[in-house]
C-alpha atoms as a PDB file:
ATOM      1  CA  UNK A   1      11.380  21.120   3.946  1.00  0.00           C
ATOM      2  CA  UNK A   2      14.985  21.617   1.878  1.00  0.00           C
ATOM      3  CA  UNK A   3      14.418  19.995  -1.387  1.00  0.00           C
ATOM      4  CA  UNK A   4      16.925  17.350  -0.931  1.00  0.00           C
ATOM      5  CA  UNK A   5      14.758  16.472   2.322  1.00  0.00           C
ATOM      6  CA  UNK A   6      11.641  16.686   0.125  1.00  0.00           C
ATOM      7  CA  UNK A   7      13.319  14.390  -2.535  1.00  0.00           C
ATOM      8  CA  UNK A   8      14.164  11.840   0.634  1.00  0.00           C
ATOM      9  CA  UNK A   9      10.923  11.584   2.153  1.00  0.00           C
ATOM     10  CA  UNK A  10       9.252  11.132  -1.047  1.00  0.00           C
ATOM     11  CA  UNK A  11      11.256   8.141  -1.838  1.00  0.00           C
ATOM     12  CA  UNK A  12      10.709   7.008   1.894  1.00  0.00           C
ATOM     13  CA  UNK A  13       6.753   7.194   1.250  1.00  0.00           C
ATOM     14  CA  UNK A  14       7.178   5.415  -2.212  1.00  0.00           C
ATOM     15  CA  UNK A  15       8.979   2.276  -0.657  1.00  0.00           C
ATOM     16  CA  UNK A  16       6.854   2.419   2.039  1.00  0.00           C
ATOM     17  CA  UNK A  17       4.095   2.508   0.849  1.00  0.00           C
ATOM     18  CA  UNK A  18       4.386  -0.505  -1.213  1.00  0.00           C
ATOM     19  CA  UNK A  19       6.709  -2.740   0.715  1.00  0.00           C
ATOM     20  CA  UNK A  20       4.983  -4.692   4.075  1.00  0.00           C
ATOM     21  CA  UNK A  21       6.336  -1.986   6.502  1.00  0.00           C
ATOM     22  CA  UNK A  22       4.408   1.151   7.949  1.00  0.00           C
ATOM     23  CA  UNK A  23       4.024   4.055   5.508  1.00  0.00           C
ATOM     24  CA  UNK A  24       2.323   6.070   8.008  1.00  0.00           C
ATOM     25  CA  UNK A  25       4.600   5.517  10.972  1.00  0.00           C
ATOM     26  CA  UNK A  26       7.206   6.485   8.729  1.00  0.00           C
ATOM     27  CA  UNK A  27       5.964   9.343   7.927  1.00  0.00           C
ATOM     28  CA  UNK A  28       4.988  10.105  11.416  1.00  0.00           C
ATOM     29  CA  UNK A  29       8.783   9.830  12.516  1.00  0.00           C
ATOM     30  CA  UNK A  30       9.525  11.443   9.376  1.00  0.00           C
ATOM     31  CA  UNK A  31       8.385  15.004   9.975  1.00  0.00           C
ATOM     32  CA  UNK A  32       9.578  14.492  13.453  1.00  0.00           C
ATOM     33  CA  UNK A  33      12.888  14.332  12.967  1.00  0.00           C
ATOM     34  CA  UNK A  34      12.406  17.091  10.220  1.00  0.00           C
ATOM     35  CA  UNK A  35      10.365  20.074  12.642  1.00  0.00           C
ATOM     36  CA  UNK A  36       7.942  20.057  10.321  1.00  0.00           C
ATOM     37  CA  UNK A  37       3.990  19.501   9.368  1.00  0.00           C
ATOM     38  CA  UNK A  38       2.268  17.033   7.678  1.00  0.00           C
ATOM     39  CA  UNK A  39       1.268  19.037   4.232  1.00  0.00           C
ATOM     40  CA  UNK A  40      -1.767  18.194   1.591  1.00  0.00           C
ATOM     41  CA  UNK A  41       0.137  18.704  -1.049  1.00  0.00           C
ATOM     42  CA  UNK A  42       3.210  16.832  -0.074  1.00  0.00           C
ATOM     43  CA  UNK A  43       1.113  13.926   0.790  1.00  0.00           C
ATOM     44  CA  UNK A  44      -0.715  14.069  -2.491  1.00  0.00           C
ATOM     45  CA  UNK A  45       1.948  14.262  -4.905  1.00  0.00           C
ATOM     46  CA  UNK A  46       3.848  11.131  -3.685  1.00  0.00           C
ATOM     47  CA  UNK A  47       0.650   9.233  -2.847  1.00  0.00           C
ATOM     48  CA  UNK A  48      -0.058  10.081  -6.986  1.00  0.00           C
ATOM     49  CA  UNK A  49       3.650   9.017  -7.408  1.00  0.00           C
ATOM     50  CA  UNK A  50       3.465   5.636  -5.565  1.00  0.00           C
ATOM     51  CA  UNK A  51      -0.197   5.577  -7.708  1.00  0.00           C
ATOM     52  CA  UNK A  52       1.642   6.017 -11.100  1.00  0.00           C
ATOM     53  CA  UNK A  53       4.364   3.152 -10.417  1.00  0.00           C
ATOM     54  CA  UNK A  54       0.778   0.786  -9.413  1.00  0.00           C
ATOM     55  CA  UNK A  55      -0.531   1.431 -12.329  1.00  0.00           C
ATOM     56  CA  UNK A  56       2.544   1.151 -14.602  1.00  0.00           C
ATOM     57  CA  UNK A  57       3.464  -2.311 -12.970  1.00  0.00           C
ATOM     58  CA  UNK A  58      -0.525  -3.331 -13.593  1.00  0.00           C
ATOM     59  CA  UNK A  59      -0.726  -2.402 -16.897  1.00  0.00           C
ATOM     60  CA  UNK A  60      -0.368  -5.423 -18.810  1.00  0.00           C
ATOM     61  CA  UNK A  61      -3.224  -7.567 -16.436  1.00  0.00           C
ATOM     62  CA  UNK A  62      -5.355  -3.845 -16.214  1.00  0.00           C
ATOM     63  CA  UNK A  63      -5.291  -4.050 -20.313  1.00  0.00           C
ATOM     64  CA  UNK A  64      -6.722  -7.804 -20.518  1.00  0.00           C
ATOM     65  CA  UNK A  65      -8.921  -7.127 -17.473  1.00  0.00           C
ATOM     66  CA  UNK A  66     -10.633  -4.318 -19.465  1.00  0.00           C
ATOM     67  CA  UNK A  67     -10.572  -6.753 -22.817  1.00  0.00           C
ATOM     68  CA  UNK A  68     -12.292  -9.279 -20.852  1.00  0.00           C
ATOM     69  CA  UNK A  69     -14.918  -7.434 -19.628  1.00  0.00           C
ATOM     70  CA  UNK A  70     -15.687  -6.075 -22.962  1.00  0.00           C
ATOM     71  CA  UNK A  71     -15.938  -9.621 -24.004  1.00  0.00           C
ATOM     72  CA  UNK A  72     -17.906 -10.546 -21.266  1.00  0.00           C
ATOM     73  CA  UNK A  73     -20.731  -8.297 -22.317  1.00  0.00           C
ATOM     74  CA  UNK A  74     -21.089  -9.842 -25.568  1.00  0.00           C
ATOM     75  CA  UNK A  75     -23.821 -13.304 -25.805  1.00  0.00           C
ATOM     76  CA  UNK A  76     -21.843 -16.197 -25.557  1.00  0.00           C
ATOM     77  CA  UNK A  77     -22.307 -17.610 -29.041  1.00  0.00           C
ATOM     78  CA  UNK A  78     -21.145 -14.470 -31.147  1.00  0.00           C
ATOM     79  CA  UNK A  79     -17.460 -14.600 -28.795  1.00  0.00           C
ATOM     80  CA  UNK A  80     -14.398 -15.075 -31.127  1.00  0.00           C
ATOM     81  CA  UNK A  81     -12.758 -16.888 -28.548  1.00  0.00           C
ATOM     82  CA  UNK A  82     -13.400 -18.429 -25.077  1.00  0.00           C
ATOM     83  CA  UNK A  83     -13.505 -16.135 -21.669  1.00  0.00           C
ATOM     84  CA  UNK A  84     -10.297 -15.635 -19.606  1.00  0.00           C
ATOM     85  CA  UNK A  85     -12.299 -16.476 -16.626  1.00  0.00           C
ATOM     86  CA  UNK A  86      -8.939 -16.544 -14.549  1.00  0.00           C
ATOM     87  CA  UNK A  87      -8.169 -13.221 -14.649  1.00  0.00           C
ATOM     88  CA  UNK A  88     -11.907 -11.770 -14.570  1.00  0.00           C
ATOM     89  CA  UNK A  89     -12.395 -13.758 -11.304  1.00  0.00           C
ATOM     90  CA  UNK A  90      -8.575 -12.081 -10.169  1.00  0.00           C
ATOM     91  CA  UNK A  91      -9.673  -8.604 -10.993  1.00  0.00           C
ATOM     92  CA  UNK A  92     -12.951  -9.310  -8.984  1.00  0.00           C
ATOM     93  CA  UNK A  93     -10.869 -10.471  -6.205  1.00  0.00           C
ATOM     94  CA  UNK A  94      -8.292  -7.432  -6.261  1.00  0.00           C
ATOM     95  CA  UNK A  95     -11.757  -4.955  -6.442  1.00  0.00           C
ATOM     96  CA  UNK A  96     -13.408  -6.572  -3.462  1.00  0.00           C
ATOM     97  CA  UNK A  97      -9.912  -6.042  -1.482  1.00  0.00           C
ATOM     98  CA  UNK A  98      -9.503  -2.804  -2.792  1.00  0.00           C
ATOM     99  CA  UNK A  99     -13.090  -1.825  -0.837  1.00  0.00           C
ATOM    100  CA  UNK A 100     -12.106  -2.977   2.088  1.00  0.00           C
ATOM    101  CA  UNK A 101      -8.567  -1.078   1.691  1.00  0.00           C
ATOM    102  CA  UNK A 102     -10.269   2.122   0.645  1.00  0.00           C
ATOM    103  CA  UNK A 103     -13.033   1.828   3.061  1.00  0.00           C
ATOM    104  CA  UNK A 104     -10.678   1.755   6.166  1.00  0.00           C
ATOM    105  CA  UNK A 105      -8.251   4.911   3.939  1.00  0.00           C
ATOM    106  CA  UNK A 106     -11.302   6.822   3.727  1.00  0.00           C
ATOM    107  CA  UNK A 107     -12.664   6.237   7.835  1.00  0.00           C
ATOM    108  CA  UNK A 108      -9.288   7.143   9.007  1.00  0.00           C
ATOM    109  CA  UNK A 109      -9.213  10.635   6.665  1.00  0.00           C
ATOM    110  CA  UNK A 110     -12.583  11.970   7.780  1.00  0.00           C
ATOM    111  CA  UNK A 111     -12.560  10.168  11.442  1.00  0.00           C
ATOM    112  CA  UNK A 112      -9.044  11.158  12.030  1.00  0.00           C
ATOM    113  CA  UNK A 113      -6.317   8.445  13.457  1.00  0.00           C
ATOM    114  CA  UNK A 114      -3.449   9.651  15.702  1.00  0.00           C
ATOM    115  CA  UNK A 115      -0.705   7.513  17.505  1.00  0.00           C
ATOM    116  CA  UNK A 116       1.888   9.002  19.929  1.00  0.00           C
ATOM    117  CA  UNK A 117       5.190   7.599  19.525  1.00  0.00           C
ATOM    118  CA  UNK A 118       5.372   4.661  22.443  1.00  0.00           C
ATOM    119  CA  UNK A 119       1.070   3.394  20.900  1.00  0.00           C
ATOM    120  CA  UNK A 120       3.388   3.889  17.168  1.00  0.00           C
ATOM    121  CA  UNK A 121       6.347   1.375  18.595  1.00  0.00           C
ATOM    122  CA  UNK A 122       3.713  -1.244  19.936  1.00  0.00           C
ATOM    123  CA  UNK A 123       2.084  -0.841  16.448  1.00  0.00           C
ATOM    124  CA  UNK A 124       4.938  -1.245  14.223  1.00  0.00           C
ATOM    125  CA  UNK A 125       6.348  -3.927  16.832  1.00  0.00           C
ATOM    126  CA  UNK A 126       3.024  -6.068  16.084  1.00  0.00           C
ATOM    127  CA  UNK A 127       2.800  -5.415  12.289  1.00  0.00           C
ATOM    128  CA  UNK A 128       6.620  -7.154  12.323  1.00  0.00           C
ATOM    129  CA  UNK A 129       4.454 -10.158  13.988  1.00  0.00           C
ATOM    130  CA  UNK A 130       1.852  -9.913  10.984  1.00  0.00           C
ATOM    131  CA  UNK A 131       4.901 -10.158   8.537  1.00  0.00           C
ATOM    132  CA  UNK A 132       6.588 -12.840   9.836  1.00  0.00           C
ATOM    133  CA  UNK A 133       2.928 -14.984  10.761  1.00  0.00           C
ATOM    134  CA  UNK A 134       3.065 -16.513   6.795  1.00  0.00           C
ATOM    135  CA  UNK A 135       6.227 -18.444   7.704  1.00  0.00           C
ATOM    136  CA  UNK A 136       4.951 -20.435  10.129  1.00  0.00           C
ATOM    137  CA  UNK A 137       1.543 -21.165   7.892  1.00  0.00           C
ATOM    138  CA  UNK A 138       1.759 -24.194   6.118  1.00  0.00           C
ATOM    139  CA  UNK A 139       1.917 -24.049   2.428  1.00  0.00           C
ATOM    140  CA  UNK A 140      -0.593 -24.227  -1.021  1.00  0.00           C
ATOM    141  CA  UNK A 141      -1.561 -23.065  -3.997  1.00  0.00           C
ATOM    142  CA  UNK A 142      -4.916 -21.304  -4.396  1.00  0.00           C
ATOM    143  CA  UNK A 143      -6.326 -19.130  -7.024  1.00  0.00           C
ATOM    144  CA  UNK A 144      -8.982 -16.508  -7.009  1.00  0.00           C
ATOM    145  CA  UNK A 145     -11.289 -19.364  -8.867  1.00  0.00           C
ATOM    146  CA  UNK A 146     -11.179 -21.572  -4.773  1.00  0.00           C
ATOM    147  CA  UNK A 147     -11.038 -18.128  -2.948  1.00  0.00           C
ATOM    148  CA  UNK A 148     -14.026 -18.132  -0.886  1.00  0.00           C
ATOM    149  CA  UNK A 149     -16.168 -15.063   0.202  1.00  0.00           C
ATOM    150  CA  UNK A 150     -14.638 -15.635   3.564  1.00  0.00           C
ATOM    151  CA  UNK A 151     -11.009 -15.816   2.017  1.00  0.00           C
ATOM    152  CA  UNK A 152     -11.741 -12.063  -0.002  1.00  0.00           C
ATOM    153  CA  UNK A 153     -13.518 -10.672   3.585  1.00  0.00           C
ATOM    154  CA  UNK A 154     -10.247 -11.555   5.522  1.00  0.00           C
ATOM    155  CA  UNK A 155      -7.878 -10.284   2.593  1.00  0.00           C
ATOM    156  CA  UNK A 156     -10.112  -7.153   2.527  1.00  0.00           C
ATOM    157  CA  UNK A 157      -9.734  -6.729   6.818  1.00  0.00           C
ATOM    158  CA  UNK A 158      -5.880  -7.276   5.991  1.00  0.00           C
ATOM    159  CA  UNK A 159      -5.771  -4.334   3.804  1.00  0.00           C
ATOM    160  CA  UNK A 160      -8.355  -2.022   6.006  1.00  0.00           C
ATOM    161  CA  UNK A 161      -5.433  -2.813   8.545  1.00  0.00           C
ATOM    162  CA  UNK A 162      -3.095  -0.775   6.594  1.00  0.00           C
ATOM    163  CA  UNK A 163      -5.184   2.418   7.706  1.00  0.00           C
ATOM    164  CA  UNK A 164      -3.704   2.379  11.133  1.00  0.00           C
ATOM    165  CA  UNK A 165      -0.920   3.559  12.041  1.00  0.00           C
ATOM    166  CA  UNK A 166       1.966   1.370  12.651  1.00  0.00           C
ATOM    167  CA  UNK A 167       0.559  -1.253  10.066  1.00  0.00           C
ATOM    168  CA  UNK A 168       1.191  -2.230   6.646  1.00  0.00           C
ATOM    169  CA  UNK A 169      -1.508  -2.360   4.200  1.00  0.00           C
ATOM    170  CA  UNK A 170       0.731  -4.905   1.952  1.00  0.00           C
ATOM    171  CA  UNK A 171       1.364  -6.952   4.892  1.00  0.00           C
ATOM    172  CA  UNK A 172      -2.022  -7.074   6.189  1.00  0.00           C
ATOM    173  CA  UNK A 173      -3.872  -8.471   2.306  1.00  0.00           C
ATOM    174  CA  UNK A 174      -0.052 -10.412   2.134  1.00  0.00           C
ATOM    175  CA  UNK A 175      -0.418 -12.472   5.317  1.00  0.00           C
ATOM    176  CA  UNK A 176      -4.017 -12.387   5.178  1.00  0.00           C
ATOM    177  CA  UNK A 177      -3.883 -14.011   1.435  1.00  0.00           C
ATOM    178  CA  UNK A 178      -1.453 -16.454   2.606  1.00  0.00           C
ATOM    179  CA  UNK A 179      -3.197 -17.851   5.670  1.00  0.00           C
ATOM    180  CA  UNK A 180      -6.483 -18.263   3.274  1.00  0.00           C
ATOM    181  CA  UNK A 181      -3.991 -20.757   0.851  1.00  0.00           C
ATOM    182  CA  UNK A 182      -2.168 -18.263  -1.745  1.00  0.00           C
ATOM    183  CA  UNK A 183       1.223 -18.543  -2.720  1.00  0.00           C
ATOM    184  CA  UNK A 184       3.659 -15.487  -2.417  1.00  0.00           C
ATOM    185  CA  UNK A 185       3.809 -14.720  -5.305  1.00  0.00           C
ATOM    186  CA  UNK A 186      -0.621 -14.575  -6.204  1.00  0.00           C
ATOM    187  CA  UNK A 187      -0.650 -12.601  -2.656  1.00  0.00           C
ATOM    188  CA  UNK A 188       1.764 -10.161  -3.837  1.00  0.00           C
ATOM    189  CA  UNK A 189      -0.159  -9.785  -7.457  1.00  0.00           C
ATOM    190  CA  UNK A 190      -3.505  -9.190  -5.576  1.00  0.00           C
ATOM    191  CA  UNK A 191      -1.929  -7.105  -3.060  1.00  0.00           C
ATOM    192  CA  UNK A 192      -0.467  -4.508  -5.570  1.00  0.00           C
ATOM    193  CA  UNK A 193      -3.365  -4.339  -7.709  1.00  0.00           C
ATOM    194  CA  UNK A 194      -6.141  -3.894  -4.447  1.00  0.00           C
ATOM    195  CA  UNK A 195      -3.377  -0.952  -3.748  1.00  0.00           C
ATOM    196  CA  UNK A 196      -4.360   0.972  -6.359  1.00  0.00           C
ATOM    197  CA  UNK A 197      -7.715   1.175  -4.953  1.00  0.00           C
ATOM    198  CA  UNK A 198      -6.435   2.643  -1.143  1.00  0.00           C
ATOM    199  CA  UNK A 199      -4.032   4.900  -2.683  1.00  0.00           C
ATOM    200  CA  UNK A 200      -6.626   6.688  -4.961  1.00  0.00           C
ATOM    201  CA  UNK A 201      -8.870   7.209  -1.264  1.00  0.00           C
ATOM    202  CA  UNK A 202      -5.456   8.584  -0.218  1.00  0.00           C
ATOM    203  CA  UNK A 203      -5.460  10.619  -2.969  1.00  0.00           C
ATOM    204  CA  UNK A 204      -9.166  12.005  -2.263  1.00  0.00           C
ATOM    205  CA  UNK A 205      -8.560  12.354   1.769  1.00  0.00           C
ATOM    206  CA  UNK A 206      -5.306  14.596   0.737  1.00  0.00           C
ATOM    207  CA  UNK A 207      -7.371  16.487  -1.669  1.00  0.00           C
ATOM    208  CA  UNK A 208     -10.179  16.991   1.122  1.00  0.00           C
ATOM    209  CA  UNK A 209      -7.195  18.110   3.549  1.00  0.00           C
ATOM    210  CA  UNK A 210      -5.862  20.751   1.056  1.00  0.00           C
ATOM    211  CA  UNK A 211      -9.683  22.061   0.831  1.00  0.00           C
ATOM    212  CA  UNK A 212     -10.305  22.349   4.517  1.00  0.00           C
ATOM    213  CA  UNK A 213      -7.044  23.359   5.577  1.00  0.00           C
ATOM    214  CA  UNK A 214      -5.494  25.305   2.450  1.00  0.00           C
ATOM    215  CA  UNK A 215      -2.163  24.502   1.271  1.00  0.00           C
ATOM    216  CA  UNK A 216      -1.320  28.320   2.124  1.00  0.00           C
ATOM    217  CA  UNK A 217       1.597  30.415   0.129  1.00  0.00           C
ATOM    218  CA  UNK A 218       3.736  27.624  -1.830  1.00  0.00           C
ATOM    219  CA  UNK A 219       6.832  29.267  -3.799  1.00  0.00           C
ATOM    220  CA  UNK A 220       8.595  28.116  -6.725  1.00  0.00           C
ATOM    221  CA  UNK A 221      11.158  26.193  -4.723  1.00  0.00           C
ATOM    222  CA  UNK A 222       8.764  24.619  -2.210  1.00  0.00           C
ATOM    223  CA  UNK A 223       6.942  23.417  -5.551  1.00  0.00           C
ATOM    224  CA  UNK A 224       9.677  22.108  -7.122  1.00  0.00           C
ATOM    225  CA  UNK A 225      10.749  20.252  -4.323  1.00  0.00           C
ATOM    226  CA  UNK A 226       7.203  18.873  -4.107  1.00  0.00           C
ATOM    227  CA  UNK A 227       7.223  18.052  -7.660  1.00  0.00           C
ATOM    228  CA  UNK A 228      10.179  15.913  -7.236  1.00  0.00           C
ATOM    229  CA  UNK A 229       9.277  14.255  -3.831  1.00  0.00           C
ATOM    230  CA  UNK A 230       6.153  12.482  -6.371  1.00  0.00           C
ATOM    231  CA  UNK A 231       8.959  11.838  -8.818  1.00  0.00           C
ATOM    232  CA  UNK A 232      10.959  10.058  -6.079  1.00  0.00           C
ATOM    233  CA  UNK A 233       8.216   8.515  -4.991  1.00  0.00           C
ATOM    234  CA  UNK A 234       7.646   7.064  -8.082  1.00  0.00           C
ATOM    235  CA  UNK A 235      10.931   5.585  -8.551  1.00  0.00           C
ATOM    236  CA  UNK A 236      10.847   4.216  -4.747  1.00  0.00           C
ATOM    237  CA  UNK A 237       7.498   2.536  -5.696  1.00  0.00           C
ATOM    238  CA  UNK A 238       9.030   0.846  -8.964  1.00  0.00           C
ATOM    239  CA  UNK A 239      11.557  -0.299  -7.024  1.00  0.00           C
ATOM    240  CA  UNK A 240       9.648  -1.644  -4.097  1.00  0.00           C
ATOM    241  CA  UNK A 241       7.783  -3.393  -6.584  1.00  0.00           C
ATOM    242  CA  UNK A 242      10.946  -5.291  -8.285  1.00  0.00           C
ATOM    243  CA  UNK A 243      12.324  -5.969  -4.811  1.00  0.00           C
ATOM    244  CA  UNK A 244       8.950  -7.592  -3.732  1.00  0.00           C
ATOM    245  CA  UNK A 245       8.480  -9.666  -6.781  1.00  0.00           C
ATOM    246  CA  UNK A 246      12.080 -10.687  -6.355  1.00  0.00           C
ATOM    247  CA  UNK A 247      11.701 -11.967  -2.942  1.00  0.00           C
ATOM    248  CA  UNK A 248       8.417 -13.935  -3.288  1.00  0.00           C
ATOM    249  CA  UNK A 249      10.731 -16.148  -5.452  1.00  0.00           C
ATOM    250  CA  UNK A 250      13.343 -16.074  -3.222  1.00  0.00           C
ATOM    251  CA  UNK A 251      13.232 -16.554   0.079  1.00  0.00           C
ATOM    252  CA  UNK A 252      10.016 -14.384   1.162  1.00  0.00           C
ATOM    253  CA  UNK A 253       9.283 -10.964   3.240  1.00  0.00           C
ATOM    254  CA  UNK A 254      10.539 -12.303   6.831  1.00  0.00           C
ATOM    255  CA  UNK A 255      13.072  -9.937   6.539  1.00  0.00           C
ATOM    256  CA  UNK A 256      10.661  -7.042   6.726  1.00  0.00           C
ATOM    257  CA  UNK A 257       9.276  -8.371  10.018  1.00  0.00           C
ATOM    258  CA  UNK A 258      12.688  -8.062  11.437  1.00  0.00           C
ATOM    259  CA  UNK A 259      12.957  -4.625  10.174  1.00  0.00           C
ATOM    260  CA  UNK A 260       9.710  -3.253  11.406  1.00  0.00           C
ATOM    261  CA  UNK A 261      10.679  -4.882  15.299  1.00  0.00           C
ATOM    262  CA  UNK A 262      13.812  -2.629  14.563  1.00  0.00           C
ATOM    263  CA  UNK A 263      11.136   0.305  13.899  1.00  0.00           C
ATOM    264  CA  UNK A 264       9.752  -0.318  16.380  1.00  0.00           C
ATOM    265  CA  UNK A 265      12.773   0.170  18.853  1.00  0.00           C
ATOM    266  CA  UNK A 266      13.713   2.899  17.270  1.00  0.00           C
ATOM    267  CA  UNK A 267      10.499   4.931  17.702  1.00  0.00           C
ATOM    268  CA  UNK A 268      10.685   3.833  21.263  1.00  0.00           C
ATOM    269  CA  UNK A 269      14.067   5.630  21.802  1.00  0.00           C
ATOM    270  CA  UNK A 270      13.219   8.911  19.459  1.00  0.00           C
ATOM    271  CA  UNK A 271      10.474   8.898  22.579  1.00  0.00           C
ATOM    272  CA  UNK A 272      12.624   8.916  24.908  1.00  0.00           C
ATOM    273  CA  UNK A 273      15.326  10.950  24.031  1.00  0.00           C
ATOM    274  CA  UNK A 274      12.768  13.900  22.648  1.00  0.00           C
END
C-alpha cells in the first residue's frame, strides 16, 4: 500500500478496534478494496498502536491497581491505610475477561478463521443486533464487588466473540456486561481495560505470522508508511476512546448498531458487484 493508504487503514484499525463495530471485517473489506494482502507487520504495528492508546487511557487505574497489590501482600496490621478493595476486585474482573478475550484471539491465530464476504454481511448484520440488545435491557447499577462468576464467564464469552469475524470484541464484554446489571459507563471501563489483554494475543499471533510466513523485502518507504499506520492507529484509538466515554454519558452506542447493519449492506453489495 501508498502511504497515505497505509496512514488510512491504520486509523481504520485503531477506531475499530476499540469502538463496538468489526475490526476484522473491516479489515477484511479493507485490503479488498485496496488489491492487497493481509501483512504481519502491518497488522502488528497498529495492533501495538491501538495497544499504546489502552494503556495510556488505563494508566491512572493500572498505577493504583499495581499500588494495591503491593499493599495487598503486606499482613493486615502493619498497612498504613485500608485496602482499595474496589478496584482490586475491578482489575480481577477486567483479568478474568481479558482470558476469555485472549483465549478466543489466540484459537483464531493458530486455528485460522476465514469469512467470505456474504458469511462477513450476516456477521456484521448480527453484531449490529448485539449492539443495539442493551437498549432494550432494563437498567442497574452493579459493581465488580455483586459480579458473579457467572456475570465474569458471560463478559469473558462476550469478548471471545470479538475473535470472529464480523463481531466486535467491545460490543460483545459491552452488551454482555450490561445484560449481567452494569451501567455504561463500568461496561465501557472493564471493556477497555480486558482489551489490553486480546490485543497483546494479537500482538503475539502477528508476531507468529511474521515468523512462519516472513515479512519478505520491506523498503524504506513501505516502513515508513508502516510506521505511521501504528501512529494513526494510535490516534484513532485515543479518539475512539473519548468518543466512547462521551457517549456512555450521553445517549449510549445504539448508533453503532445502526452502523454495523449499514456494514453489513455494504459488504453484501462489494459481493455482488466484485
Amino acid at each position: 500500500m501508498s502511504i497515505l493508504k497505509s496512514i488510512f487503514f491504520g486509523l481504520v484499525m485503531g477506531l475499530t478496534r476499540i469502538l463496538p463495530v468489526s475490526a476484522g471485517a473491516h479489515q477484511l473489506v479493507l485490503f479488498r478494496l485496496f488489491g492487497v494482502t493481509q501483512g504481519a507487520l502491518l497488522s502488528l504495528l497498529c495492533h501495538f498502536g491501538v495497544l499504546a492508546a489502552l494503556y495510556w487511557d488505563n494508566r491512572v487505574l493500572l498505577s493504583r491497581l499495581g499500588r494495591e497489590r503491593k499493599l495487598a501482600a503486606i499482613p493486615p496490621r502493619r498497612r498504613k491505610r485500608p485496602l482499595d478493595t474496589q478496584i482490586l476486585l475491578d482489575g480481577r474482573l477486567a483479568r478474568t475477561v481479558a482470558i476469555f478475550s485472549g483465549m478466543g484471539v489466540l484459537a483464531a491465530v493458530f486455528l485460522g478463521t476465514s469469512a467470505s464476504l456474504p458469511i462477513l454481511a450476516g456477521m456484521l448484520f448480527l453484531n449490529g443486533i448485539l449492539v443495539l440488545l442493551p437498549q432494550f435491557l432494563p437498567t442497574a447499577n452493579k459493581d465488580s464487588r455483586s459480579m458473579t462468576r457467572l456475570d465474569c464467564f458471560l463478559m469473558g464469552l462476550g469478548g471471545a466473540l470479538g475473535a470472529v469475524p464480523g463481531f466486535s470484541q467491545t460490543g460483545g464484554v459491552l452488551t454482555a456486561a450490561v445484560a449481567c446489571g452494569a451501567d455504561r459507563m463500568k461496561a465501557l471501563n472493564w471493556a477497555l481495560l480486558s482489551a489490553m489483554g486480546a490485543l497483546v494475543c494479537l500482538c503475539v499471533g502477528d508476531l507468529y505470522g511474521a515468523a512462519t510466513q516472513g515479512v519478505g523485502t520491506v523498503s524504506i518507504t513501505v516502513l515508513l508508511g508502516y510506521l505511521l499506520a501504528g501512529g494513526a492507529a494510535f490516534l484513532g484509538a485515543i479518539a475512539a476512546i473519548r468518543m466512547l466515554r462521551f457517549l456512555a454519558v450521553k445517549q449510549g452506542f445504539t448508533g453503532f448498531a445502526y452502523y454495523s447493519f449499514g456494514a453489513s449492506i455494504f459488504t453484501l453489495i462489494l459481493y455482488l458487484i466484485t
